[in-house]
C-alpha atoms as a PDB file:
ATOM      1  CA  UNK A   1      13.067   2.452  -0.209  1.00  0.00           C
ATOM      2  CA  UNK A   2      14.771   2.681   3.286  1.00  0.00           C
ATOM      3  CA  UNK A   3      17.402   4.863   1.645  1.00  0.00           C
ATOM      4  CA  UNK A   4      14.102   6.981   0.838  1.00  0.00           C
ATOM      5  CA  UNK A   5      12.882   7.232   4.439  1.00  0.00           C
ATOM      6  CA  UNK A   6      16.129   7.659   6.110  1.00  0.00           C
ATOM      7  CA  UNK A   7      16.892  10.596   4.298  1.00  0.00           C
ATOM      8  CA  UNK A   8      13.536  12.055   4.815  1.00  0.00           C
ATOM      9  CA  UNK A   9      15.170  12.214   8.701  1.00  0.00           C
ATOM     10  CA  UNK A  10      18.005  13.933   7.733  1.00  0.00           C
ATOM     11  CA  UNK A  11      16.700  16.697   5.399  1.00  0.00           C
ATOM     12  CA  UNK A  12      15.935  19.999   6.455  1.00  0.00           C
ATOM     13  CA  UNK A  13      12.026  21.153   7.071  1.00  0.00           C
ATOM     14  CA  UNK A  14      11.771  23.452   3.816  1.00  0.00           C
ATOM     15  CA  UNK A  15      13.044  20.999   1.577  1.00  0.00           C
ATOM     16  CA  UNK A  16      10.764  20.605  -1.552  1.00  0.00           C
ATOM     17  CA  UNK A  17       8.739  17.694  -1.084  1.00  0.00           C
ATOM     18  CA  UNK A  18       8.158  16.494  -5.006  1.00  0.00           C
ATOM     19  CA  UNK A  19      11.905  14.725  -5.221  1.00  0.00           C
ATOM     20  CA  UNK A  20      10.154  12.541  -3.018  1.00  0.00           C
ATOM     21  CA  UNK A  21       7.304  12.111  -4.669  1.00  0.00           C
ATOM     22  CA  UNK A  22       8.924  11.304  -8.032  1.00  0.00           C
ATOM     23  CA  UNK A  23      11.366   8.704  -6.092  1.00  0.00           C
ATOM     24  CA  UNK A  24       8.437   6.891  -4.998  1.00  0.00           C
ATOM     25  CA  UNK A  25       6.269   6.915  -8.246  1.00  0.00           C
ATOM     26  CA  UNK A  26       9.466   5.529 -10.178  1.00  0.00           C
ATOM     27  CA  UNK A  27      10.198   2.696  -7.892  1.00  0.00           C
ATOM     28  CA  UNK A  28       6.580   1.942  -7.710  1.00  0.00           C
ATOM     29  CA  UNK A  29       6.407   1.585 -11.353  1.00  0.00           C
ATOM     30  CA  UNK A  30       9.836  -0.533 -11.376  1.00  0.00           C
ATOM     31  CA  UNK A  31       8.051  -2.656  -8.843  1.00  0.00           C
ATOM     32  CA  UNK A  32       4.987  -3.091 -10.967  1.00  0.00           C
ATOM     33  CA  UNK A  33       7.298  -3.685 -14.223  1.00  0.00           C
ATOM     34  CA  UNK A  34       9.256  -6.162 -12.405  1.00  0.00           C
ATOM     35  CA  UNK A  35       7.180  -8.429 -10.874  1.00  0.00           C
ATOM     36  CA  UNK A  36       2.831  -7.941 -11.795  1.00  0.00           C
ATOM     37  CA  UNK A  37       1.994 -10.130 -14.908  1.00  0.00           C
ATOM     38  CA  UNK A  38       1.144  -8.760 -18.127  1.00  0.00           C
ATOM     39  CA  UNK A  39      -2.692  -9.044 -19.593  1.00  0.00           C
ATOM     40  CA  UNK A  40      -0.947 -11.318 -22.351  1.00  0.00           C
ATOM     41  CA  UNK A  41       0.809 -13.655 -19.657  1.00  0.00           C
ATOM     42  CA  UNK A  42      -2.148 -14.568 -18.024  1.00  0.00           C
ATOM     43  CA  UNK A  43      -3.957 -14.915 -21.224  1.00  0.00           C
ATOM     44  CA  UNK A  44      -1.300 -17.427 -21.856  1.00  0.00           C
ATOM     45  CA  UNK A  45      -1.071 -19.195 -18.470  1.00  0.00           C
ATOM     46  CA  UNK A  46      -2.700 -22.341 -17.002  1.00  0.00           C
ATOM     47  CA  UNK A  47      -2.616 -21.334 -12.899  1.00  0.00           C
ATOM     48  CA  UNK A  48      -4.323 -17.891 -13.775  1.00  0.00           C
ATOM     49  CA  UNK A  49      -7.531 -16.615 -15.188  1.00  0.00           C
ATOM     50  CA  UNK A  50      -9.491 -13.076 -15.099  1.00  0.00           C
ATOM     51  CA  UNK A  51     -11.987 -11.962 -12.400  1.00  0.00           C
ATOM     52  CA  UNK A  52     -15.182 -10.015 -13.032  1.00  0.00           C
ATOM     53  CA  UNK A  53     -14.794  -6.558 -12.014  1.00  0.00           C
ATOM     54  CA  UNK A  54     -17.649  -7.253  -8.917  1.00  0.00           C
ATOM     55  CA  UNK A  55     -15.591  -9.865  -7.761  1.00  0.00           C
ATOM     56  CA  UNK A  56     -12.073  -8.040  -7.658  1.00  0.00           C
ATOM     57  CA  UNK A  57     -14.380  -5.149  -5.859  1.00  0.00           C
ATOM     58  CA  UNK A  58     -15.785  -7.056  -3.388  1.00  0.00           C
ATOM     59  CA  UNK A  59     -12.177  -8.542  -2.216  1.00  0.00           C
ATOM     60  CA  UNK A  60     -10.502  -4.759  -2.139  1.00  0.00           C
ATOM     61  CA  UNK A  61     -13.608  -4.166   0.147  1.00  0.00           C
ATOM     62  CA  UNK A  62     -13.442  -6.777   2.293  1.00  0.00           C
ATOM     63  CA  UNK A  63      -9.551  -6.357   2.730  1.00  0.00           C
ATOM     64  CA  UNK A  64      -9.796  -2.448   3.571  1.00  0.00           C
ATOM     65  CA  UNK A  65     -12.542  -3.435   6.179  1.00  0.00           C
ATOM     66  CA  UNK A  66      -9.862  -6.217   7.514  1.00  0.00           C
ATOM     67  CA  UNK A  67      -7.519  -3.613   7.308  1.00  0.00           C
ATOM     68  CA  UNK A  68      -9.279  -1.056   8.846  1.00  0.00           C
ATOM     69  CA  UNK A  69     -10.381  -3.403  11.825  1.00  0.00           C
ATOM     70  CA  UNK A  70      -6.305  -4.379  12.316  1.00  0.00           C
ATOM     71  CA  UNK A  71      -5.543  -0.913  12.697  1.00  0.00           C
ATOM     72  CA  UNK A  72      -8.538   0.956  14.666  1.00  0.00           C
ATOM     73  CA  UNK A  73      -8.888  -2.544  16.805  1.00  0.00           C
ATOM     74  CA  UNK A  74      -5.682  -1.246  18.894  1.00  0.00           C
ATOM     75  CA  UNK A  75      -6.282   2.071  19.333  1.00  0.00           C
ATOM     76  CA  UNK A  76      -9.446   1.203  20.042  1.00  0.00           C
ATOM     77  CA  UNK A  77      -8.626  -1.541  23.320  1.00  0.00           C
ATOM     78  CA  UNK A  78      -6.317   1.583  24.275  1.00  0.00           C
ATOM     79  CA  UNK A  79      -8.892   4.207  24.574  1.00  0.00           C
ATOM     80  CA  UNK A  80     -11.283   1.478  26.450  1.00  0.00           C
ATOM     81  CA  UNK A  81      -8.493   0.903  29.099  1.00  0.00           C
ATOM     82  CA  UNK A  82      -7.259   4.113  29.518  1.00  0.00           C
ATOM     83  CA  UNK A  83      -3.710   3.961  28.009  1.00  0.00           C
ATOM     84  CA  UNK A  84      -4.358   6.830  25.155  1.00  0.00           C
ATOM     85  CA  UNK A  85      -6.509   9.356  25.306  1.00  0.00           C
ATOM     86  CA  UNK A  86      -8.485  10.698  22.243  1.00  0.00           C
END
């Protein structure tokens, strides 16, 4: 990955933007092969069980609102004192 975004640096402005795209999708899948569980292993685990759908939901919702709140939060104290201007 930092191989990935140090050459983005070094490349020219009309380079074509899909070998890119294609580096990232393959080590995102390598990542996901490599180190998520399969259905079967947590079928056959002890420490892990499923989720309801709802439940999963409500989680990713609450952690893009924490999320969103880490990042604005900043900007946000900035633009009150006067430091960045929108």
């Amino acid at each position: 990955m930092p191989a990935l975004l140090i050459s983005v640096i070094l490349l020219p402005e009309d380079f074509p933007n899909y070998p890119f795209t294609i580096a990232y999708i393959l080590s995102a899948l390598y990542v996901s092969a490599k180190y998520q569980m399969t259905k079967q292993a947590i079928v056959d685990s002890a420490t892990h069980e499923f989720h309801s759908n709802w439940r999963v939901l409500w989680l990713g919702l609450l952690c893009l609102v924490g999320s969103v709140i880490v990042l604005v939060a900043p900007l946000g104290i900035l633009t009150f004192f006067g430091v960045w201007d929108l």
